[in-house]
N, C-alpha and C. Protein backbone atom coordinates (compact mmCIF):
# COMPACT_ATOMS: atom_id res chain seq x y z
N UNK A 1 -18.21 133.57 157.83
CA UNK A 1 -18.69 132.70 158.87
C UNK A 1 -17.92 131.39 158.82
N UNK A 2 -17.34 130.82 159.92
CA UNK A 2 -16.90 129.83 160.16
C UNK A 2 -17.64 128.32 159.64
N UNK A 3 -16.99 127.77 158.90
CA UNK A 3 -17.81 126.47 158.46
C UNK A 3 -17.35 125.34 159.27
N UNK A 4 -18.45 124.59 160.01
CA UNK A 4 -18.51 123.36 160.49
C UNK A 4 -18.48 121.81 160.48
N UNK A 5 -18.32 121.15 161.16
CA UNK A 5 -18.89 119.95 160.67
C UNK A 5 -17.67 119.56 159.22
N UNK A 6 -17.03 119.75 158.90
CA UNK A 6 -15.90 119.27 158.38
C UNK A 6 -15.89 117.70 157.56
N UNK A 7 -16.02 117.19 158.82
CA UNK A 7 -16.56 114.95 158.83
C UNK A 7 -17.80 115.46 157.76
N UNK A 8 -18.58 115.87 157.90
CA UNK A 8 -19.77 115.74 157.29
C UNK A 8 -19.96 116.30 155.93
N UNK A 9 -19.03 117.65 155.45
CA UNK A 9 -18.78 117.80 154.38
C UNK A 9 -18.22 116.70 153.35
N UNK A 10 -17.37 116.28 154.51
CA UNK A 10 -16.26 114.92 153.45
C UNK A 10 -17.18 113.94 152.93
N UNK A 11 -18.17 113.46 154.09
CA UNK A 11 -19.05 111.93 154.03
C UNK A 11 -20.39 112.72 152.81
N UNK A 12 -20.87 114.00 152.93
CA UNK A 12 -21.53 113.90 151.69
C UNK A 12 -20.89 114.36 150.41
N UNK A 13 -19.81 114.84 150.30
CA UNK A 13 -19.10 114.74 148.71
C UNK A 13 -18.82 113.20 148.16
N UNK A 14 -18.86 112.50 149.52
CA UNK A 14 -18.46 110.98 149.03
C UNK A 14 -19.33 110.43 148.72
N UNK A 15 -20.78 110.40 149.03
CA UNK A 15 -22.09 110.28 148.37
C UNK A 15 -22.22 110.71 146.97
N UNK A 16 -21.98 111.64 147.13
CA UNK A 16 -22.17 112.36 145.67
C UNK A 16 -21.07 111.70 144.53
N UNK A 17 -19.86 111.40 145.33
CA UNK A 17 -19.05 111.04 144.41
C UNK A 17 -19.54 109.32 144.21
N UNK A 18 -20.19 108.74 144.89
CA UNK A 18 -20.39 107.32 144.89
C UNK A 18 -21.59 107.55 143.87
N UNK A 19 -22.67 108.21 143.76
CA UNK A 19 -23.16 108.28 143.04
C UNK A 19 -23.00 108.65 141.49
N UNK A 20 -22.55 109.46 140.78
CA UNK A 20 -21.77 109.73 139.79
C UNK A 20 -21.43 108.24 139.45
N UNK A 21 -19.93 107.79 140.36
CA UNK A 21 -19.49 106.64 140.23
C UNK A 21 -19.96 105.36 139.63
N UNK A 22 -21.47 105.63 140.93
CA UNK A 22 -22.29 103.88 140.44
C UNK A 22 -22.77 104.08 138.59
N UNK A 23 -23.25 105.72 138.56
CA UNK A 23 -23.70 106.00 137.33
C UNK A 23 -22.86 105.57 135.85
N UNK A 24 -21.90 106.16 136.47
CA UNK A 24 -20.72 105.62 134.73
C UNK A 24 -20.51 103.95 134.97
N UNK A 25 -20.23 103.44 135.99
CA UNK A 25 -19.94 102.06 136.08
C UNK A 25 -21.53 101.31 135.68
N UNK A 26 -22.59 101.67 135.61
CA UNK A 26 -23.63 101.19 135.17
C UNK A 26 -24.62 100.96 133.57
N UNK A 27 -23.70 102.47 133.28
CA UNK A 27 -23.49 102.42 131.78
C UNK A 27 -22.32 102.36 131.31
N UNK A 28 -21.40 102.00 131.36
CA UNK A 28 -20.34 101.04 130.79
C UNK A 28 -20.84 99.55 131.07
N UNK A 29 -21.51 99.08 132.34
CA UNK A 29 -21.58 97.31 132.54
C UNK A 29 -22.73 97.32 131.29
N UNK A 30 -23.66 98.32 131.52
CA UNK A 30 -24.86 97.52 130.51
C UNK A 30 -24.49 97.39 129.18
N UNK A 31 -23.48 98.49 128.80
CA UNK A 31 -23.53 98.68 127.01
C UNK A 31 -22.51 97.49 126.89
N UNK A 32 -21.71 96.85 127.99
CA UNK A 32 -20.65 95.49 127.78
C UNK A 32 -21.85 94.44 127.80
N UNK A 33 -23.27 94.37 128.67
CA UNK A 33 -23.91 93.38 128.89
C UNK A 33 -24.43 93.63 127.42
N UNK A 34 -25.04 94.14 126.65
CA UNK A 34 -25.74 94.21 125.57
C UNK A 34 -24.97 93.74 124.68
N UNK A 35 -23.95 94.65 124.45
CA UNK A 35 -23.10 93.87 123.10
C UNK A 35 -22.56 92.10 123.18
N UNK A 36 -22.44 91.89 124.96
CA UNK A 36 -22.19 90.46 124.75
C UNK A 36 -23.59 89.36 124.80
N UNK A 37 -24.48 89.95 125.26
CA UNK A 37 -25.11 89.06 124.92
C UNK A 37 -26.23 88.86 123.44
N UNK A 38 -25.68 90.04 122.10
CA UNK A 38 -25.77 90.47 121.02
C UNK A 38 -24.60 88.98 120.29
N UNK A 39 -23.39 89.10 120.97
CA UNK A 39 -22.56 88.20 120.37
C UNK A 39 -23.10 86.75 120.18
N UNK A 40 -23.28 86.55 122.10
CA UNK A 40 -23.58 84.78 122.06
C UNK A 40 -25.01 84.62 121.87
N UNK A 41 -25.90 85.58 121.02
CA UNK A 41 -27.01 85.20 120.51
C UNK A 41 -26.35 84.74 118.86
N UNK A 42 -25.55 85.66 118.81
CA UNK A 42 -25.29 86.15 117.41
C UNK A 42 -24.40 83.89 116.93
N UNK A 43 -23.68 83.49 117.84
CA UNK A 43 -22.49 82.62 117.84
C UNK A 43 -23.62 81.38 118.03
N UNK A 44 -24.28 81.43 118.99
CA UNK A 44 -25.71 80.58 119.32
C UNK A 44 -26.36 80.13 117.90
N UNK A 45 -26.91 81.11 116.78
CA UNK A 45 -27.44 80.98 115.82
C UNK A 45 -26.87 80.35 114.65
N UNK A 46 -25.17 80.51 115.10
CA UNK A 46 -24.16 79.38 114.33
C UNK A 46 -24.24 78.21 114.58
N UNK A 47 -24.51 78.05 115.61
CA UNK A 47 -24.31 76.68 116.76
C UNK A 47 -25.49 75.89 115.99
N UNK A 48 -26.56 76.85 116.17
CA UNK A 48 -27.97 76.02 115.62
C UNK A 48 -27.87 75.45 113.96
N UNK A 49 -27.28 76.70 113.52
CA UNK A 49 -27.12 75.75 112.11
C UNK A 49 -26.25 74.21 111.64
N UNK A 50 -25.22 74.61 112.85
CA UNK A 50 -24.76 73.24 112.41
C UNK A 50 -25.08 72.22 112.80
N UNK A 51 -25.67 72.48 114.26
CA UNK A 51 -26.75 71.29 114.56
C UNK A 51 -27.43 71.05 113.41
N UNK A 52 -28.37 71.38 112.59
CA UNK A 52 -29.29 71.08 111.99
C UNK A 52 -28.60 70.78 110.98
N UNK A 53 -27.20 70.69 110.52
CA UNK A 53 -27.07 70.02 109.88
C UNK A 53 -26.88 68.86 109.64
N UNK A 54 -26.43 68.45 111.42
CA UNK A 54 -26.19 67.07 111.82
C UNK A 54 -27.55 66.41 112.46
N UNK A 55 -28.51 66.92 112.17
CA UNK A 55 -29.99 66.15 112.46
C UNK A 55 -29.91 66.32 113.80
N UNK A 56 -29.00 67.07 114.54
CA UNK A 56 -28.87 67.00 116.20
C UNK A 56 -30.23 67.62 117.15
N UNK A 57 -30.83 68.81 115.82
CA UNK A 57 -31.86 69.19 116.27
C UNK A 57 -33.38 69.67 115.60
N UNK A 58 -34.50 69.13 116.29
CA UNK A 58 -35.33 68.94 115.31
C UNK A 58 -36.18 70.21 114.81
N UNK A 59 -36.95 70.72 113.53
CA UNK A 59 -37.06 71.35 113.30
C UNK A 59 -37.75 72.43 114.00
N UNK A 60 -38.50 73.28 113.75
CA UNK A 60 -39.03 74.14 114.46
C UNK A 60 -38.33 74.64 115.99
N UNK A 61 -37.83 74.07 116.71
CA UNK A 61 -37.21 74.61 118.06
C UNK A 61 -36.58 76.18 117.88
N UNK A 62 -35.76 77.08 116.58
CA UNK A 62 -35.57 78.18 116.69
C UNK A 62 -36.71 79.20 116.35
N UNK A 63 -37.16 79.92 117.55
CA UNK A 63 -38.46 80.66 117.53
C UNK A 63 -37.92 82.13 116.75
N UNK A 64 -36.84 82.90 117.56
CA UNK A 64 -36.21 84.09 117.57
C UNK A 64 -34.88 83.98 116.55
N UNK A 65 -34.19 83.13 117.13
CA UNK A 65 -32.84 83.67 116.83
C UNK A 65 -32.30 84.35 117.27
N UNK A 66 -31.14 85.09 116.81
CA UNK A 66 -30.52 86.36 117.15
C UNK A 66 -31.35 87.50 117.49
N UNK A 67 -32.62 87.88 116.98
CA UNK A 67 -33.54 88.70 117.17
C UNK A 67 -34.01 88.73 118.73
N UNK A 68 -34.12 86.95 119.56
CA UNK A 68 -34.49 87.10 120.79
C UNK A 68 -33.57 87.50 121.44
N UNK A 69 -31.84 87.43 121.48
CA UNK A 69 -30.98 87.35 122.07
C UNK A 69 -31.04 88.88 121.83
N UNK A 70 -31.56 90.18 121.06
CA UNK A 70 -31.00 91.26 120.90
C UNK A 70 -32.47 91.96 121.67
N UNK A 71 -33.09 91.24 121.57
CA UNK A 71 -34.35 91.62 122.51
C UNK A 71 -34.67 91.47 124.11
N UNK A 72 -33.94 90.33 124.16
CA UNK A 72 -33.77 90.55 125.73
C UNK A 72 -32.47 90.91 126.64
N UNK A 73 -31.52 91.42 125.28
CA UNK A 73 -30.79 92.41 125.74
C UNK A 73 -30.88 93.74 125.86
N UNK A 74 -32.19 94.19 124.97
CA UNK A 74 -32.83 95.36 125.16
C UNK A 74 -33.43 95.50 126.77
N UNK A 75 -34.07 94.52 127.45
CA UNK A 75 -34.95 94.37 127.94
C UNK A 75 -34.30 94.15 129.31
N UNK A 76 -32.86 93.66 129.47
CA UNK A 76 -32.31 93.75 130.70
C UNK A 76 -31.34 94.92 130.95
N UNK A 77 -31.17 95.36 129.19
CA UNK A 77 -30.23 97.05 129.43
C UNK A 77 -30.75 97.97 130.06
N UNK A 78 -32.06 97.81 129.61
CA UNK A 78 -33.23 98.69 129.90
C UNK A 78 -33.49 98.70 131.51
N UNK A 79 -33.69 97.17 132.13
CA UNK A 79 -33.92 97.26 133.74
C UNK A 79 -33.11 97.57 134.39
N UNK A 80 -31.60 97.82 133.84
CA UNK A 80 -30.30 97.52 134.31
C UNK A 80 -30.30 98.79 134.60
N UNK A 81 -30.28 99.50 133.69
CA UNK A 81 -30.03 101.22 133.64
C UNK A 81 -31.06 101.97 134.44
N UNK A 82 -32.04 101.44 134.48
CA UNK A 82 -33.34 102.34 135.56
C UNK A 82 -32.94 101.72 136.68
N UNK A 83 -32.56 101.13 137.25
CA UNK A 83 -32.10 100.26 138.72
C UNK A 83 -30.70 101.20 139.11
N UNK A 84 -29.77 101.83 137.90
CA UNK A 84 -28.48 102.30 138.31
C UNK A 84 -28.86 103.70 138.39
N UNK A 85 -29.66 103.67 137.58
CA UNK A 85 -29.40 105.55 137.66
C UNK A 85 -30.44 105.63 139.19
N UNK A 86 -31.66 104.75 139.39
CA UNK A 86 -32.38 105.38 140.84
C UNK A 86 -31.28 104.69 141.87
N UNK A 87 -30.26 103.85 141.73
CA UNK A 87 -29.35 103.81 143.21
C UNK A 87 -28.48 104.90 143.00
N UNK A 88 -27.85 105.15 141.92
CA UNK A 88 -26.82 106.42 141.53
C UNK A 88 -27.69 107.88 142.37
N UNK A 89 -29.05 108.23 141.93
CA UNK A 89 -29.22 109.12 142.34
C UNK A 89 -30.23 109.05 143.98
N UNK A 90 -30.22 107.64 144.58
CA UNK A 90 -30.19 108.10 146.20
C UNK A 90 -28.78 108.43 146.80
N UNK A 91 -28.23 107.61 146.31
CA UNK A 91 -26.67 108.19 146.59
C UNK A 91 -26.11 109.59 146.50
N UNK A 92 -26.32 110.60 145.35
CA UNK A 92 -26.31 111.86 145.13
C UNK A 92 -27.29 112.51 146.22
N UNK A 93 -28.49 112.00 146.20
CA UNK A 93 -29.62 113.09 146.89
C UNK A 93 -29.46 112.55 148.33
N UNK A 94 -28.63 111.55 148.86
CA UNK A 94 -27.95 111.37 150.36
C UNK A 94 -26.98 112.57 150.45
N UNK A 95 -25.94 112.36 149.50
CA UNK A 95 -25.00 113.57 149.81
C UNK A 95 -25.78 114.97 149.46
N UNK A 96 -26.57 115.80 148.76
CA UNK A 96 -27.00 116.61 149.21
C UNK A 96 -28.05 116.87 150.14
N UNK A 97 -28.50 115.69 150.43
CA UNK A 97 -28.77 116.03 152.07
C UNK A 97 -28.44 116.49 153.02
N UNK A 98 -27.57 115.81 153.07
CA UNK A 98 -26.72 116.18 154.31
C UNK A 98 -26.12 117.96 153.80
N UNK A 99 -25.20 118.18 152.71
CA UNK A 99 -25.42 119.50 152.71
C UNK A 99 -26.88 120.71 152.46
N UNK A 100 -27.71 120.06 152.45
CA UNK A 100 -29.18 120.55 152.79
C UNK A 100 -28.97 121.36 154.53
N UNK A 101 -28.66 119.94 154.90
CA UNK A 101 -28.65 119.99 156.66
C UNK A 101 -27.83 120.98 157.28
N UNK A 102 -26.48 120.98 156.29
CA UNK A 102 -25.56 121.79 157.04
C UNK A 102 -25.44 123.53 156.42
N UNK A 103 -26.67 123.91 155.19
CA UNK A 103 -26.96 125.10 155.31
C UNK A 103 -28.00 125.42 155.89
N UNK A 104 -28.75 125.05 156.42
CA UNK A 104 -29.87 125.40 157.21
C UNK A 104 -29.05 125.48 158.90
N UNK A 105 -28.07 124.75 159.15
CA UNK A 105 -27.70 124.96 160.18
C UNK A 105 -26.44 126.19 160.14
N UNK A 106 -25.83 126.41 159.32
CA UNK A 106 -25.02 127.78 159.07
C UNK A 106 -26.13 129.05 159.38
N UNK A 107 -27.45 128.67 158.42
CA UNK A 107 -28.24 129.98 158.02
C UNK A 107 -28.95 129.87 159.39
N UNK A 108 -29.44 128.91 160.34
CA UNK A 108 -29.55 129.10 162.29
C UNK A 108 -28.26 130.19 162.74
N UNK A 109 -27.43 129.36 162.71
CA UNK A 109 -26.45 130.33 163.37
C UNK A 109 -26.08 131.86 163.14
N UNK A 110 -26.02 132.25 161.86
CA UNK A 110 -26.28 133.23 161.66
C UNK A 110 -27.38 134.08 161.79
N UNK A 111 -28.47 133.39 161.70
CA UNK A 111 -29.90 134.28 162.04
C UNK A 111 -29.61 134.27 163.51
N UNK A 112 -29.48 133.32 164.53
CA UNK A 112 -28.75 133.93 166.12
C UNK A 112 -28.40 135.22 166.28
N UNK A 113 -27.07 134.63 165.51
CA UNK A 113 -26.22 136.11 165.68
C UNK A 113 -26.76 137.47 165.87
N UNK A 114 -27.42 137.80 164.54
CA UNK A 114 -28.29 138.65 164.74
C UNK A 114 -29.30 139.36 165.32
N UNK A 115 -29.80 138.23 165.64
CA UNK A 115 -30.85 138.17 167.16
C UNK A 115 -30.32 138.71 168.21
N UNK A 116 -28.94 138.56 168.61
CA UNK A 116 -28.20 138.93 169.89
C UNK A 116 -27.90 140.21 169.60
N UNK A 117 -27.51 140.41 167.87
CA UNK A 117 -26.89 141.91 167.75
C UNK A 117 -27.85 142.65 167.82
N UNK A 118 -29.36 142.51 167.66
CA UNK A 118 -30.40 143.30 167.78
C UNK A 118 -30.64 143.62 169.62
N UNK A 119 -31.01 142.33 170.17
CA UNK A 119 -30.85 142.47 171.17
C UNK A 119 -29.99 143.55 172.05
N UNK A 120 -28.84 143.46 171.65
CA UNK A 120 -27.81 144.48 172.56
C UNK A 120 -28.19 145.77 172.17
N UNK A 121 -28.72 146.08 171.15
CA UNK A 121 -28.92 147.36 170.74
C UNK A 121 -28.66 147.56 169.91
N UNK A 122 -27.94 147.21 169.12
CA UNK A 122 -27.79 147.43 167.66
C UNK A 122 -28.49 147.18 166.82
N UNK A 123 -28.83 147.81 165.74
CA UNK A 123 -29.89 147.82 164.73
C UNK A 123 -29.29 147.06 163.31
N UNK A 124 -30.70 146.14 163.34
CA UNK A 124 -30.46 145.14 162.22
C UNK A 124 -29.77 145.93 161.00
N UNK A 125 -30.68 147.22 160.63
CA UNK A 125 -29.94 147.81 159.14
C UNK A 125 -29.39 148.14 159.07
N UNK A 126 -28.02 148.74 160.77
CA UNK A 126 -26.92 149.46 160.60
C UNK A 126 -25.50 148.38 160.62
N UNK A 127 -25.05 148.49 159.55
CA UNK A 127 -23.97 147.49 159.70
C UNK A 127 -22.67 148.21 159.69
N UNK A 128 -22.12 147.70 160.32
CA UNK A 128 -20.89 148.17 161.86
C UNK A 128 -19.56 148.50 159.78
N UNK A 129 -19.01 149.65 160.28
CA UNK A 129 -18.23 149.81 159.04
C UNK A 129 -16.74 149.32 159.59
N UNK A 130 -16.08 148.86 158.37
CA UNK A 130 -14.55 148.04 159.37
C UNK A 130 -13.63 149.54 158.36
N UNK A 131 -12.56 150.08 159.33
CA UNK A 131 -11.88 151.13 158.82
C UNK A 131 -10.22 150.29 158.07
């Protein structure tokens, strides 16, 4: 059977491929967002010591430390990655939509067909032999 719609094959593989896409580019940005902001918690907690050595800052102000900086890098990896993977996968389930659409419209046309070949007289279970 002749396949159709051509444009529309292309525009949902490109969905699909945009999706995939957003997916790896979303876990590569987060595991770069985590480890850097692991660092300038990590460089931050230097910073604080030498303040305090220069009386620059007064006691009690470090609550966390490095511990908060690795915690709310948990905490935005975490939102980061559920936000990419549900745009990653409307993007995928756009492009198989649309090929949703365009087998249900193959499997119309072909159920037609048949309809007409019954119609003329020919019988659905006898199928025509090619020599």
């Amino acid at each position: 059977m002749e396949k159709r719609y051509k444009v529309l094959r292309i525009i949902g593989t490109f969905f699909k491929l945009v999706g995939i896409f957003i997916l790896l580019i979303t876990i590569l940005l987060v595991l770069g967002l985590m480890v850097s902001v692991v660092f300038g918690a990590l460089s931050l907690n230097n910073l604080d010591h030498a303040m305090m050595r220069f009386s620059m800052q007064p006691d009690g102000m470090q609550v966390l430390g490095p511990l908060g900086g690795m915690i709310s890098a948990s905490l935005l990896g975490l939102v980061s990655i559920v936000n990419g993977i549900l745009l990653s996968l409307i993007f995928y389930a756009l492009g198989d939509g649309i090929y949703l659409f365009l087998a249900i419209e193959e499997n119309t046309r072909q159920t037609a067909e048949l309809l007409k070949q019954n119609r003329s007289g020919v019988s659905v279970t006898e199928i025509p032999k090619s020599d």
